[in-house]
N, C-alpha and C. Protein backbone atom coordinates (compact mmCIF):
# COMPACT_ATOMS: atom_id res chain seq x y z
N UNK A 1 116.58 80.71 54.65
CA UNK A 1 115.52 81.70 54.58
C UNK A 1 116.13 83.03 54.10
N UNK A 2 115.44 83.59 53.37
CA UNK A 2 115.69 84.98 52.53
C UNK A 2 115.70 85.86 53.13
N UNK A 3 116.45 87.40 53.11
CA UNK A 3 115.76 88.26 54.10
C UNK A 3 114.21 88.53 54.02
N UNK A 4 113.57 88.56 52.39
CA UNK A 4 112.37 88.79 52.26
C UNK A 4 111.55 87.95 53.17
N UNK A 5 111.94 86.70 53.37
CA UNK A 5 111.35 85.82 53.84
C UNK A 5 110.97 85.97 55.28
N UNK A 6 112.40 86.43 55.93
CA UNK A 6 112.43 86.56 57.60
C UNK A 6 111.50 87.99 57.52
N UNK A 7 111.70 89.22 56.87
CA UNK A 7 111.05 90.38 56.73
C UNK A 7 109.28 89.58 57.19
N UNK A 8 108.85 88.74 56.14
CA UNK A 8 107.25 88.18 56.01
C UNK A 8 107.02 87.72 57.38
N UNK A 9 108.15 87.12 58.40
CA UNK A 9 107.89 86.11 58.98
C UNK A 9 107.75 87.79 60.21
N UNK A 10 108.66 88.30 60.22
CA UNK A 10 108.09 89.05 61.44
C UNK A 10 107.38 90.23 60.77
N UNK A 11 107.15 90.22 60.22
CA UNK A 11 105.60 91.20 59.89
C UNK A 11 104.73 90.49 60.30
N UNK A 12 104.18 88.83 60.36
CA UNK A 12 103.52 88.19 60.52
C UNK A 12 103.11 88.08 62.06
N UNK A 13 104.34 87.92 62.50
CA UNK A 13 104.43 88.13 64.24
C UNK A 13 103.88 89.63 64.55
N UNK A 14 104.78 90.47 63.98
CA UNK A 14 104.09 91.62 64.54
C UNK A 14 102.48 91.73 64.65
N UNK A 15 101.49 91.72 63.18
CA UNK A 15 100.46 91.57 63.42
C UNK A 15 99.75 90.96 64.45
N UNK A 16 100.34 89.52 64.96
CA UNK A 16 99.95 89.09 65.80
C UNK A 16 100.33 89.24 67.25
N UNK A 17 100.81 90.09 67.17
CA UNK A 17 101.06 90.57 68.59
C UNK A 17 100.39 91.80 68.65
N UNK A 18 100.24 92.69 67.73
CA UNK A 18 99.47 93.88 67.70
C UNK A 18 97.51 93.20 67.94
N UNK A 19 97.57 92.34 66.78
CA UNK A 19 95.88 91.47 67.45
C UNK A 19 95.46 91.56 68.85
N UNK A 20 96.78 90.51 69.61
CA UNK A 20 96.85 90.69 70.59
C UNK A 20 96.17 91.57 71.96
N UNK A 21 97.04 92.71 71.52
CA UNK A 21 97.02 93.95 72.28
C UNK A 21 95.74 94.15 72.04
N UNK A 22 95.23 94.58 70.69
CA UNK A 22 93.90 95.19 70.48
C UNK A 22 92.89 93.93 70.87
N UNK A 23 93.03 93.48 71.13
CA UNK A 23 91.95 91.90 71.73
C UNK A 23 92.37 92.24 73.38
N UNK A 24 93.46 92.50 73.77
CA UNK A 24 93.05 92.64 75.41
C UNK A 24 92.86 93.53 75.71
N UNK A 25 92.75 95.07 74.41
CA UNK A 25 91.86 96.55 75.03
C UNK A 25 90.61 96.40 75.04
N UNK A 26 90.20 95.38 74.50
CA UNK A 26 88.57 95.38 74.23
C UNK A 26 87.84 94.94 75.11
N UNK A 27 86.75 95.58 76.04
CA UNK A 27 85.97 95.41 76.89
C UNK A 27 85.62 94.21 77.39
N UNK A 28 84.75 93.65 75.68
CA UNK A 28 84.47 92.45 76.70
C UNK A 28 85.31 91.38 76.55
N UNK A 29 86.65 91.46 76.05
CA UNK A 29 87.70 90.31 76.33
C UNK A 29 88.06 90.84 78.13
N UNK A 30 88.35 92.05 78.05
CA UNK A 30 88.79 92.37 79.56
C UNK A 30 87.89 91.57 80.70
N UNK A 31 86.46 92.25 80.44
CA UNK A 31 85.44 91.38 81.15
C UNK A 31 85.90 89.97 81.55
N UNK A 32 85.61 89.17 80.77
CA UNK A 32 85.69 87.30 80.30
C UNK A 32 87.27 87.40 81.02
N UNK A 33 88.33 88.00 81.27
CA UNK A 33 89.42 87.42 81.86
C UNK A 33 89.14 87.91 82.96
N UNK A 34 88.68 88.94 83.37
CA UNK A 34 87.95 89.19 84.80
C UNK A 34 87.07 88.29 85.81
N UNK A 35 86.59 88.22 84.93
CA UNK A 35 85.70 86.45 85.27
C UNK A 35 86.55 85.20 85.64
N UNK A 36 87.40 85.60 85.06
CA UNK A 36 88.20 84.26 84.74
C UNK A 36 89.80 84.61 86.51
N UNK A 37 89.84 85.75 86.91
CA UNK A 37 90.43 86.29 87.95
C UNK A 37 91.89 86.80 87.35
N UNK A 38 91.43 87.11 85.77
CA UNK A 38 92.96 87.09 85.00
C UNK A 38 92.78 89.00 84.90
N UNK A 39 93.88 89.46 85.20
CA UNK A 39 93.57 91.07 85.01
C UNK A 39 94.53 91.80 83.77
N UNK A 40 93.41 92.40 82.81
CA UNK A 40 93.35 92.36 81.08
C UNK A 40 94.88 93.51 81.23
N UNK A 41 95.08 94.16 82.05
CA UNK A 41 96.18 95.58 81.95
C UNK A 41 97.48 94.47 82.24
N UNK A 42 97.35 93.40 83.33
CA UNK A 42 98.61 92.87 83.45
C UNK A 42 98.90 91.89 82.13
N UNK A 43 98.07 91.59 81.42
CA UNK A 43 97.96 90.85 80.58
C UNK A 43 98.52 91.39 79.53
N UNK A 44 97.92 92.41 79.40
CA UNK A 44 98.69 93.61 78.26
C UNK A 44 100.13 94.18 78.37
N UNK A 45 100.39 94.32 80.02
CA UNK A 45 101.89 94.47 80.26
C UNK A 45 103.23 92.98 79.53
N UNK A 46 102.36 92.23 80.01
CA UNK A 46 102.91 91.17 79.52
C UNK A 46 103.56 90.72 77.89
N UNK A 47 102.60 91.34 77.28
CA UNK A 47 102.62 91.18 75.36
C UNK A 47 103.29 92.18 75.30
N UNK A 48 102.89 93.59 76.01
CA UNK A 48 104.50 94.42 75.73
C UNK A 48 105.36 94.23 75.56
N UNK A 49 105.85 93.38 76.94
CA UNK A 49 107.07 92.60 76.99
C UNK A 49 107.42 91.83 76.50
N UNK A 50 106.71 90.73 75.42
CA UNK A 50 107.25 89.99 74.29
C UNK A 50 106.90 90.68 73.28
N UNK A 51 106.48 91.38 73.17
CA UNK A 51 106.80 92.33 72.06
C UNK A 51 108.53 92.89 72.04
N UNK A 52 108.07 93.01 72.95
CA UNK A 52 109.98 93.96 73.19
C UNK A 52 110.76 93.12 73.21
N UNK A 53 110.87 91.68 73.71
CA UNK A 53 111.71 90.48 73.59
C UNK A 53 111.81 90.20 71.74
N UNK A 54 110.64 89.95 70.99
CA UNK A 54 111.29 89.40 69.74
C UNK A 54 111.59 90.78 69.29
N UNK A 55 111.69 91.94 69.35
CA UNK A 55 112.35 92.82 68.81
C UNK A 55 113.29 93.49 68.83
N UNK A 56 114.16 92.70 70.07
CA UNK A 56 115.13 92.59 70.16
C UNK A 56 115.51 93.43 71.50
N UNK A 57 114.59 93.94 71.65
CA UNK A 57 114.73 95.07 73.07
C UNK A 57 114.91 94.24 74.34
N UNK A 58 115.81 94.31 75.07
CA UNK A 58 115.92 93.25 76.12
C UNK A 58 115.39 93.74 77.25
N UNK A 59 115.88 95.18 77.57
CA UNK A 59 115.77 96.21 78.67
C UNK A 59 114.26 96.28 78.58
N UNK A 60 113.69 96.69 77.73
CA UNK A 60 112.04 97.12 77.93
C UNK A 60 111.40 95.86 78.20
N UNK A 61 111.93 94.61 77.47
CA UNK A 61 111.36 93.26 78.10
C UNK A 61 111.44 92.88 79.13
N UNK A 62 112.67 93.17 79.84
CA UNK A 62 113.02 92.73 81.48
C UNK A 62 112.19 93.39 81.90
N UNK A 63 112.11 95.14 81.65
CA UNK A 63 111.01 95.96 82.30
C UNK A 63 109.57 95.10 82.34
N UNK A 64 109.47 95.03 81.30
CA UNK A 64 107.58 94.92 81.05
C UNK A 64 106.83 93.98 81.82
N UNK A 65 108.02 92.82 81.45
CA UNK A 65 108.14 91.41 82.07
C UNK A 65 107.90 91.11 83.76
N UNK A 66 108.97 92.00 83.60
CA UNK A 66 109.43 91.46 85.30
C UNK A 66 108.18 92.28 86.01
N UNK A 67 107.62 93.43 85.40
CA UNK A 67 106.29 94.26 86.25
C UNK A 67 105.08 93.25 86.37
N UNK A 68 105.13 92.54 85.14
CA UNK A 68 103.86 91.73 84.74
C UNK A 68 104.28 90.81 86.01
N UNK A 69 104.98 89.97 85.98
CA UNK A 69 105.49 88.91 86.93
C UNK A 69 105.23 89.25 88.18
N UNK A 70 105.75 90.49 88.92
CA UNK A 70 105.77 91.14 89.96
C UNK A 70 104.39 91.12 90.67
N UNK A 71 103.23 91.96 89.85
CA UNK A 71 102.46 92.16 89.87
C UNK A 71 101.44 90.82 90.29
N UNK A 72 101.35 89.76 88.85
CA UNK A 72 100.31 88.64 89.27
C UNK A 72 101.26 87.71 90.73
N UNK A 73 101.98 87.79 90.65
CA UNK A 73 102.42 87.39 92.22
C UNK A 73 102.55 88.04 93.31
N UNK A 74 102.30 89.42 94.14
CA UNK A 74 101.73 89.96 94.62
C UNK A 74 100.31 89.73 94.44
N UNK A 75 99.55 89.97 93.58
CA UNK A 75 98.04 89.71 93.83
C UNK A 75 97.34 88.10 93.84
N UNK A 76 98.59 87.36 93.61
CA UNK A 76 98.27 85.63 93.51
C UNK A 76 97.89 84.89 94.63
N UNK A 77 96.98 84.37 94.74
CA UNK A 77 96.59 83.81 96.27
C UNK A 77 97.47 82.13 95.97
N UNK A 78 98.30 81.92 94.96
CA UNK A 78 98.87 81.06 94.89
C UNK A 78 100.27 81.02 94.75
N UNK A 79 101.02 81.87 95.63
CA UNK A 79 102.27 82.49 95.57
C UNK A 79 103.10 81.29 94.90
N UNK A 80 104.22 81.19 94.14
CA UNK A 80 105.34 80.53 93.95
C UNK A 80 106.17 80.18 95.66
């Protein structure tokens, strides 16, 4: 693979991780995972954090990650 190539391939990712984000600011996706007992901010913490993983950021991923993690297990009525 070319650099142009790898360049396409994570521009491609990026977009889709930016989708992402802007799909779990939006109301009524938030709603529908609300419903669903899924909460849209931890959800969003989460894509931060693979955001920051394929971009190489490890530290902001452990961060983002480990809050997201933290978080739905504290509020999980199905603890690990």
């Amino acid at each position: 693979m070319s650099a142009a190539d790898d360049a396409a391939a994570l521009a491609a990712l990026d977009e889709a991780l930016a989708a992402l984000a802007a799909s779990l600011k939006r109301p009524d996706v938030a709603a529908a995972l609300t419903a669903r007992g899924v909460n849209a901010s931890l959800a969003l913490t989460a894509a931060y954090g693979l955001e920051a993983y394929v971009h190489g950021d490890k530290a902001a991923a452990i961060d983002e990650l480990s809050t997201a993690l933290e978080e739905i297990a504290t509020r999980s009525h199905h603890k690990a």
